[in-house]
Protein backbone atom coordinates (compact mmCIF):
# COMPACT_ATOMS: atom_id res chain seq x y z
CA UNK A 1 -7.72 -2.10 9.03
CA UNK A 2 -11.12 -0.86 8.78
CA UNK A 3 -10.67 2.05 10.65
CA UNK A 4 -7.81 3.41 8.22
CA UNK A 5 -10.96 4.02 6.04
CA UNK A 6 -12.96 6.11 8.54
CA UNK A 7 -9.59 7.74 8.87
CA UNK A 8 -9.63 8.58 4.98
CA UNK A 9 -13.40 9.75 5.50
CA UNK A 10 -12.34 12.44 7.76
CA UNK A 11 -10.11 14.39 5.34
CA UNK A 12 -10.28 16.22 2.60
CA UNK A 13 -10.76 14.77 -0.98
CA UNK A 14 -7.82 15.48 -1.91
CA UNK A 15 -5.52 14.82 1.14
CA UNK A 16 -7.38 11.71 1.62
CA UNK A 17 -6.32 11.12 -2.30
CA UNK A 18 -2.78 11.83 -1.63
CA UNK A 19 -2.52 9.56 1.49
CA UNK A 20 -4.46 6.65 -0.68
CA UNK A 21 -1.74 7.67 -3.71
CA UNK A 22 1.31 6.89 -0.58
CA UNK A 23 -1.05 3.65 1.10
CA UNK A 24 -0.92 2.39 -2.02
CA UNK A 25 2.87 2.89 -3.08
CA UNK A 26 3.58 1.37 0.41
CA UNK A 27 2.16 -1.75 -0.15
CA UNK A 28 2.99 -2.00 -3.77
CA UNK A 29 6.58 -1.95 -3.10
CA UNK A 30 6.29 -4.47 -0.14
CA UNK A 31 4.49 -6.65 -2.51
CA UNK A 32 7.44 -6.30 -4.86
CA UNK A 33 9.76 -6.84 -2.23
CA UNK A 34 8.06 -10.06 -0.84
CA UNK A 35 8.05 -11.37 -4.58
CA UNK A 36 11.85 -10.97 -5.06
CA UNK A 37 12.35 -12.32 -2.10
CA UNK A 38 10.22 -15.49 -3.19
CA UNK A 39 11.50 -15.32 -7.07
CA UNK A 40 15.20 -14.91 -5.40
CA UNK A 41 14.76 -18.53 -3.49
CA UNK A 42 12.39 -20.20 -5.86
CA UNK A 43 14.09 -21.97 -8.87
CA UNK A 44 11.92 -21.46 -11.95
């Protein structure tokens, strides 16, 4: 994935911000996702 950071490099500041800002949402909600998936079939 190292090459989605060169990618960053390339733009703008703040582009580069606002694609980091979305990158991040992405994987924050799969996270979430994964976790109710795993909350939803573990008893605790």
């Amino acid at each position: 994935m190292q090459w989605l950071h060169l990618l960053f490099l390339g733009y703008d500041n703040k582009i580069s911000l606002v694609l980091a800002a979305h990158v991040n949402k992405f994987i924050i909600d799969l996270q979430r996702n994964s976790y109710h998936k795993l909350g939803s079939q573990l008893t605790v």
